[in-house]
Protein backbone atom coordinates (compact mmCIF):
# COMPACT_ATOMS: atom_id res chain seq x y z
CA UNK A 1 28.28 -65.32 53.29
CA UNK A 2 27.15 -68.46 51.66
CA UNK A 3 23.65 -67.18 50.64
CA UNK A 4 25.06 -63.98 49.30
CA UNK A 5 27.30 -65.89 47.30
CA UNK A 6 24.28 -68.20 46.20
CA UNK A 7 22.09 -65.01 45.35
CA UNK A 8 25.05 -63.82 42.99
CA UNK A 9 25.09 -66.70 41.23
CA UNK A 10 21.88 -66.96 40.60
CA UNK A 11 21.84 -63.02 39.41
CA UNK A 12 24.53 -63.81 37.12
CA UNK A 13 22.54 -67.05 35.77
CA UNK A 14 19.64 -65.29 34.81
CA UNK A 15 21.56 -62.54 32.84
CA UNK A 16 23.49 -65.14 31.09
CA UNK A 17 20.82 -66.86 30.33
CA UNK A 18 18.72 -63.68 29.20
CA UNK A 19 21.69 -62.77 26.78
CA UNK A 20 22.07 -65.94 25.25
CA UNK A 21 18.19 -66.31 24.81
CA UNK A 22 18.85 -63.04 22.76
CA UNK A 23 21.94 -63.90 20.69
CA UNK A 24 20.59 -67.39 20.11
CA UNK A 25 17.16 -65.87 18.76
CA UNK A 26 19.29 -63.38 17.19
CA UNK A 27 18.49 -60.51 19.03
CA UNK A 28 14.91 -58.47 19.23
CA UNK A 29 13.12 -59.05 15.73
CA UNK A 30 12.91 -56.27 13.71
CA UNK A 31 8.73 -56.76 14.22
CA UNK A 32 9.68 -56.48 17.60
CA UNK A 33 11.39 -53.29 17.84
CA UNK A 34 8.53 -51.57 15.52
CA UNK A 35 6.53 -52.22 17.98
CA UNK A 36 8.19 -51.70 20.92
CA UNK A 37 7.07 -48.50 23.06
CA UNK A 38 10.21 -46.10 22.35
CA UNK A 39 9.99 -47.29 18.83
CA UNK A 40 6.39 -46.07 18.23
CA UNK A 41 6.85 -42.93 20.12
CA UNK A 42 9.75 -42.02 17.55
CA UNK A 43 7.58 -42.88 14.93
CA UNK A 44 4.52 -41.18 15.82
CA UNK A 45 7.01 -37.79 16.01
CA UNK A 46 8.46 -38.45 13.06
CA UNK A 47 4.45 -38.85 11.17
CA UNK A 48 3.38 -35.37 12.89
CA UNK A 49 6.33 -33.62 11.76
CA UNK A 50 5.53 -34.74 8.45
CA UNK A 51 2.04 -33.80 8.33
CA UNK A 52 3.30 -30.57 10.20
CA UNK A 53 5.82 -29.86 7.43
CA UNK A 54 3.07 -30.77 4.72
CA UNK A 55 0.35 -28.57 5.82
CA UNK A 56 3.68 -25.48 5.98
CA UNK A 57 3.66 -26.67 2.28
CA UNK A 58 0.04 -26.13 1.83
CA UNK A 59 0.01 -23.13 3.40
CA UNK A 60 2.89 -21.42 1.38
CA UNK A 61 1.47 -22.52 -1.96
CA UNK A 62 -2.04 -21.00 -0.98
CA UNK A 63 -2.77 -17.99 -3.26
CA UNK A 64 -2.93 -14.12 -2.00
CA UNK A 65 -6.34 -12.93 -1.86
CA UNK A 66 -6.66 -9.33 -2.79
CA UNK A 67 -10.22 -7.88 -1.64
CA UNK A 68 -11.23 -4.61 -3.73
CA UNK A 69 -14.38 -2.50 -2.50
CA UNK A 70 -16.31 -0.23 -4.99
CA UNK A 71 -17.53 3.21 -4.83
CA UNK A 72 -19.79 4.15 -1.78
CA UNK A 73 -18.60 1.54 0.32
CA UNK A 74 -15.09 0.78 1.68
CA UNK A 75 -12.77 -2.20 2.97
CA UNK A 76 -14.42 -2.90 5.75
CA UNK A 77 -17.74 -4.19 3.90
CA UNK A 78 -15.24 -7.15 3.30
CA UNK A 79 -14.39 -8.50 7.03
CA UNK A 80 -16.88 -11.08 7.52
CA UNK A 81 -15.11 -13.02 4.10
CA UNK A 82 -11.56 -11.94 5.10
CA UNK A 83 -12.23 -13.28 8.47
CA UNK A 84 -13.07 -16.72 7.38
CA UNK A 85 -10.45 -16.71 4.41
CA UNK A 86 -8.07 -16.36 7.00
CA UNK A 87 -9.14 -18.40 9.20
CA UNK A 88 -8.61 -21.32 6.35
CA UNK A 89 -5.16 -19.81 5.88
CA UNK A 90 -5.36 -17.78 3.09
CA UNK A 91 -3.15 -14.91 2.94
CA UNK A 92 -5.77 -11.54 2.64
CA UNK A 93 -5.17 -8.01 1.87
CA UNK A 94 -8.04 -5.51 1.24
CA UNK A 95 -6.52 -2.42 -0.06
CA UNK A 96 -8.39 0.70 -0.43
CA UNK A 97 -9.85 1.70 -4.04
CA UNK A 98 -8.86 5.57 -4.78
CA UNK A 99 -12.44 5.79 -6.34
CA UNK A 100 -10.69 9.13 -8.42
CA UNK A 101 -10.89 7.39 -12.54
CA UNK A 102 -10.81 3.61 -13.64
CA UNK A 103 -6.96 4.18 -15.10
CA UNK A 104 -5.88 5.88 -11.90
CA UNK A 105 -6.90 3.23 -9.81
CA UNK A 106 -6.34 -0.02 -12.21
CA UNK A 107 -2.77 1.49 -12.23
CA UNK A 108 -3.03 1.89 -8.21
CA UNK A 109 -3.87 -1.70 -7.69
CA UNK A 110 -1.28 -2.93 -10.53
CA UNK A 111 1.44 -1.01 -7.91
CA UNK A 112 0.21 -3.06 -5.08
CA UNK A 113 -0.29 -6.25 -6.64
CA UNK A 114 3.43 -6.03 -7.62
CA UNK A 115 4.75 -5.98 -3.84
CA UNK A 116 2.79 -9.71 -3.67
CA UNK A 117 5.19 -12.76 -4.35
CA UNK A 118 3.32 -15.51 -5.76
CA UNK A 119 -0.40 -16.92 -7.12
CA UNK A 120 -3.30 -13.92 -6.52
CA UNK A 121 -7.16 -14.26 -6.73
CA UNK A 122 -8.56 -10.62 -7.56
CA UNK A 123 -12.12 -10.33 -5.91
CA UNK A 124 -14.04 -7.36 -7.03
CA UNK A 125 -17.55 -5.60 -5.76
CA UNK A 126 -19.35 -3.05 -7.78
CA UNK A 127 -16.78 -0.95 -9.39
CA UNK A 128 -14.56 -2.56 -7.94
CA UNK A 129 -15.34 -5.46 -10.39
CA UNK A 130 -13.75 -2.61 -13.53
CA UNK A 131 -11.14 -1.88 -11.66
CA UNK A 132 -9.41 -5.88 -11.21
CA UNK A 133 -10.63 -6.45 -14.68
CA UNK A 134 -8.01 -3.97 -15.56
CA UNK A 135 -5.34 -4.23 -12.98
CA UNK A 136 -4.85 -7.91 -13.78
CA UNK A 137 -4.35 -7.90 -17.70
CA UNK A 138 -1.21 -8.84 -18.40
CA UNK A 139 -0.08 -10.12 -14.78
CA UNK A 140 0.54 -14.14 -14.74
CA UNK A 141 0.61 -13.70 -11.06
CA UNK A 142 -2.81 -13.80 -11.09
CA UNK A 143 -4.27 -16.98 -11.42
CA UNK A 144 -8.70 -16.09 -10.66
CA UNK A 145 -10.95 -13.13 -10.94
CA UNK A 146 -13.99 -13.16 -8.71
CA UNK A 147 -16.75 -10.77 -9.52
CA UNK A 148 -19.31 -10.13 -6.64
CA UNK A 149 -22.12 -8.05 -7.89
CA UNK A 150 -19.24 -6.64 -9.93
CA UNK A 151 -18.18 -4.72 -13.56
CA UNK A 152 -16.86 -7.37 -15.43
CA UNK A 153 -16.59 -4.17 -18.45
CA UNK A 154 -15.18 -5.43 -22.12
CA UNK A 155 -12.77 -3.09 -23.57
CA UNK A 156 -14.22 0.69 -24.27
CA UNK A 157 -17.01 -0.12 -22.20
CA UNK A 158 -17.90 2.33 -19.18
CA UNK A 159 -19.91 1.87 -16.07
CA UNK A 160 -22.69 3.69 -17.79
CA UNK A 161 -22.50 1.78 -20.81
CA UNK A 162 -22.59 -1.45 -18.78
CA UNK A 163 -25.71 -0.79 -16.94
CA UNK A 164 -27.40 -0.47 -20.39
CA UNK A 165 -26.60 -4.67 -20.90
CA UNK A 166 -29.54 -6.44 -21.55
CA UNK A 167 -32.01 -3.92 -21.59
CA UNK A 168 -33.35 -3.12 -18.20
CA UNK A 169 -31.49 0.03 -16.59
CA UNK A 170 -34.42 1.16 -14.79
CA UNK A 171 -33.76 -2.65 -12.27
CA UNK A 172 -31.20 0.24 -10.58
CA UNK A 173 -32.44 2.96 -8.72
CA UNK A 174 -28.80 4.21 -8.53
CA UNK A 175 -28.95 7.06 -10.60
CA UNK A 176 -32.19 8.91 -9.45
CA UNK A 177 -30.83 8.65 -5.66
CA UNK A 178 -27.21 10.00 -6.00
CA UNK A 179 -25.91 13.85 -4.62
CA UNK A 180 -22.72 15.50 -6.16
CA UNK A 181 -20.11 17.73 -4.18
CA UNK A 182 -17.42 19.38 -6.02
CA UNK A 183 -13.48 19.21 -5.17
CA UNK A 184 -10.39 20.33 -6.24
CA UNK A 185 -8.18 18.67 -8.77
CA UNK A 186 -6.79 16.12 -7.46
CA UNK A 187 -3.67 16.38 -9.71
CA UNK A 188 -2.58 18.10 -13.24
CA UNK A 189 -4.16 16.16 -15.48
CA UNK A 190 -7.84 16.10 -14.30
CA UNK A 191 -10.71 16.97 -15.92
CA UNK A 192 -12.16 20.24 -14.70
CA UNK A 193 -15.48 20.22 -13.14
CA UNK A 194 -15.87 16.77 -11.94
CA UNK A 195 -17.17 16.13 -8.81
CA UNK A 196 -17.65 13.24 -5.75
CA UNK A 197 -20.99 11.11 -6.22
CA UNK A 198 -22.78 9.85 -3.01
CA UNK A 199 -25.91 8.03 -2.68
CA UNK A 200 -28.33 10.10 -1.04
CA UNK A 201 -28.70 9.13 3.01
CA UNK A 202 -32.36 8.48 3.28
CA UNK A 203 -32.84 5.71 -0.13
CA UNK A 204 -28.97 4.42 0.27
CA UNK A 205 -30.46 1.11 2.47
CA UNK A 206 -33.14 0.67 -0.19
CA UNK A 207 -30.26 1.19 -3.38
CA UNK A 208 -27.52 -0.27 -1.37
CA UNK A 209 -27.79 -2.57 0.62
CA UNK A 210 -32.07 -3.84 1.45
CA UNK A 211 -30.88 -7.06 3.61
CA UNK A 212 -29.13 -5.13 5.71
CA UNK A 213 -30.11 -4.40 9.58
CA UNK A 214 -31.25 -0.16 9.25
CA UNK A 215 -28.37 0.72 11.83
CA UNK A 216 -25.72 -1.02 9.77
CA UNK A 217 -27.06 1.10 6.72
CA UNK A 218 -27.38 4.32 8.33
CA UNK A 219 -23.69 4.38 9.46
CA UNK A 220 -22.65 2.69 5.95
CA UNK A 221 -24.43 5.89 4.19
CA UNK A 222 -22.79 8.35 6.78
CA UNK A 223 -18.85 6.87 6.28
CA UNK A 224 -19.89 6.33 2.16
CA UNK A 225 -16.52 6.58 0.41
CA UNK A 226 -17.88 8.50 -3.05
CA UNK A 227 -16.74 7.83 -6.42
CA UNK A 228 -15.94 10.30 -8.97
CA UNK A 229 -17.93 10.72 -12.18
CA UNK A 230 -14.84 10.47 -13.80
CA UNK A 231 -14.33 7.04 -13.00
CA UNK A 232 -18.10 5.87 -13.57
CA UNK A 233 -17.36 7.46 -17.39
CA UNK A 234 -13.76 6.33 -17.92
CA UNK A 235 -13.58 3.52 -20.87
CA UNK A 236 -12.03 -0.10 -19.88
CA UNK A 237 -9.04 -1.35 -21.54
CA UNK A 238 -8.20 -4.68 -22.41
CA UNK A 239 -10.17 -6.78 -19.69
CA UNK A 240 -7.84 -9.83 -17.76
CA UNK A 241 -11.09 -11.90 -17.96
CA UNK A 242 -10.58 -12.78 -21.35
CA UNK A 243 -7.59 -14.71 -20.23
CA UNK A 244 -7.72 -15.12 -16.79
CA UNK A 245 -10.78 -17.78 -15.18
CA UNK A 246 -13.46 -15.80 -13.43
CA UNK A 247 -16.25 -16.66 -11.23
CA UNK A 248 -19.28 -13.95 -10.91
CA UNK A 249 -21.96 -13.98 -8.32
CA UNK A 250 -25.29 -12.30 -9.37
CA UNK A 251 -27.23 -10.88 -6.82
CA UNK A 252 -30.93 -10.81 -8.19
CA UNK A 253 -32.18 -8.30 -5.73
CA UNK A 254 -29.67 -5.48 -6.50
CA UNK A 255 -30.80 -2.03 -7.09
CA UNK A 256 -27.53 -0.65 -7.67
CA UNK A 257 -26.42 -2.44 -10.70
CA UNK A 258 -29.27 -3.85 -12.79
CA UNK A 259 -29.30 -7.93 -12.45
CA UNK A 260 -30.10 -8.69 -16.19
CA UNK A 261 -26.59 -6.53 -16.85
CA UNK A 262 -24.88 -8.43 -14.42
CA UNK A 263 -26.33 -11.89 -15.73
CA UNK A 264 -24.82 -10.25 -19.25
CA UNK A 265 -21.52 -9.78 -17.87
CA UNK A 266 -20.77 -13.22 -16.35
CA UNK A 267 -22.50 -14.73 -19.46
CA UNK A 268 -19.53 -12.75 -21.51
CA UNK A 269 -17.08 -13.19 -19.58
CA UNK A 270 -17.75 -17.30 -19.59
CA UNK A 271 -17.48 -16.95 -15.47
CA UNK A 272 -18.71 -19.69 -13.34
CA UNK A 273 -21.96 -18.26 -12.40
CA UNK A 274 -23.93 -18.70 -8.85
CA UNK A 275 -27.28 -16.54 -8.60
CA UNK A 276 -28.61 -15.32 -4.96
CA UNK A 277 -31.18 -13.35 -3.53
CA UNK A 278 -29.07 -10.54 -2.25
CA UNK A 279 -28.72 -6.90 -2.26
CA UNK A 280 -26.07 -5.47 -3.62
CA UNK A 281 -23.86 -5.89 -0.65
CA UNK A 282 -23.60 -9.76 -1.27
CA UNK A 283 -20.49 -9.94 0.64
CA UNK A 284 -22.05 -8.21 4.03
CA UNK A 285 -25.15 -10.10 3.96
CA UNK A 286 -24.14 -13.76 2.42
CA UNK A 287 -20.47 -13.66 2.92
CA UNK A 288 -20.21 -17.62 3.54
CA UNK A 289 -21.74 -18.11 0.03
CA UNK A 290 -18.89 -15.38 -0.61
CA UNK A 291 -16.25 -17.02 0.64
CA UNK A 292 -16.97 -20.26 -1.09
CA UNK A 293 -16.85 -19.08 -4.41
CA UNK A 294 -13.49 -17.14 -3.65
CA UNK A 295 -11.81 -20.62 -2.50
CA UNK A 296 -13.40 -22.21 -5.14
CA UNK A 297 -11.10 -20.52 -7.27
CA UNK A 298 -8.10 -20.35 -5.00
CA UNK A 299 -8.30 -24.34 -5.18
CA UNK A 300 -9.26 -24.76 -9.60
């Protein structure tokens, strides 16, 4: 009984003496409790749900990009850029181009780009390029037009007309390699007698797309979306480029749109300008070079 009583007294000792140790030094030091183990924990939690909650922020305020394909192609020439644009957390839609006249489908896209809440980057290919340079005039949504091998048209300019900048059609072999097939009006209001224009199967790797593997281009030329000669003659209005910053990729090697016109177009439009060795796919066989310049102006 004795040494129990001894061994509670000393119990009780050391906790006195343990609190009053405390109170005297009064209490654990601010320092102290920083550092302690639970503190740090809390801490640590609280500095990842920051940085969680900031890079929410970052990802909300990251522009839409909106992908348009041109004539004889479709969306799916854009997956190796959309991929990797998503992958950095861009929001990415690739609509398809109705390919039936330039007001038709500027007015299509204008539709879509409506349903989009918030900052857009237009990226156009080929024809594509005509149709975002009149889709975005007049829409402060959109903050960046990116023209990839693209018509970057001035207003009353066609297609047609546009391949005659700078002097040197004959750099396309477009026109001396196309076929025609005839269809019905598509509504009211269309021109009689227009037809579908395709690039004929055996020259469309040479035309279309050189730097291409020959079993990619022989399924591209079978699944060719055509465009109308109605669009490829339909005069521009009032291009968004004149107020909107552009960017414009050249590819040197195209033989669907002549390079010299192209170099003409981003030189008009004051575009940042990047020149590559590509075909006129640049966006199948270069899409990191792609890419770049489409974040480049997601983040001016």
């Amino acid at each position: 009984m004795k040494m129990r009583n001894n061994r509670t007294t000393v119990l009780r000792t050391t906790l006195a003496a343990t609190c009053l140790l405390a109170l005297g030094a009064g209490g654990v030091s601010t320092a102290q409790a920083h550092n302690s183990p639970a503190t740090t924990k809390s801490t640590t939690t609280v500095t990842s749900a920051t940085a969680l909650e900031k890079a929410v922020r970052a990802q909300k305020q990251k522009p839409t990009i909106v992908l348009v394909h041109g004539a004889f192609a479709d969306a799916s020439g854009w997956q190796a850029v959309a991929t990797k644009l998503m992958a950095d957390g861009y929001p990415v839609y690739a609509p398809p181009n109705p390919l039936r006249s330039l007001d038709y489908d500027a007015a299509y896209l204008r539709s879509f780009l409506a349903t989009i809440e918030g900052p857009v980057v237009l990226v156009g290919h080929s024809y594509g390029g005509a149709v975002i340079t009149n889709a975005s005039t007049g829409n402060p949504n959109v903050k960046g037009l990116v023209y990839i091998a693209a018509y970057a048209l001035q207003k009353g300019e066609t297609v047609a007309d546009a391949n005659q900048l700078g002097g040197h059609p004959e750099e396309s072999l477009l026109l001396a390699n196309v076929r025609t097939r005839a269809y019905p009006k598509p509504f009211p209001d269309y021109p009689d007698g227009d037809a579908d224009v395709y690039i004929k199967d055996a020259p469309f790797r040479k035309v279309f797309a050189a730097d291409l593997p020959r079993k990619t281009t022989q399924f591209m030329a079978a699944s060719q979306r055509p465009g109308s000669y109605f669009s490829l003659g339909t005069p521009s209005g009032e291009p968004g480029w004149k107020t909107i910053p552009s960017w414009y990729l050249v590819a040197l090697d195209d033989k669907a749109i002549p390079p010299t016109a192209e170099k003409t177009m981003a030189k008009r439009a004051h575009a940042h300008t990047r020149m590559i060795h590509s075909s006129h796919v640049a966006m199948m066989s270069h899409p990191k070079v792609v890419t770049n310049m489409i974040e480049q102006a997601a983040t001016s």
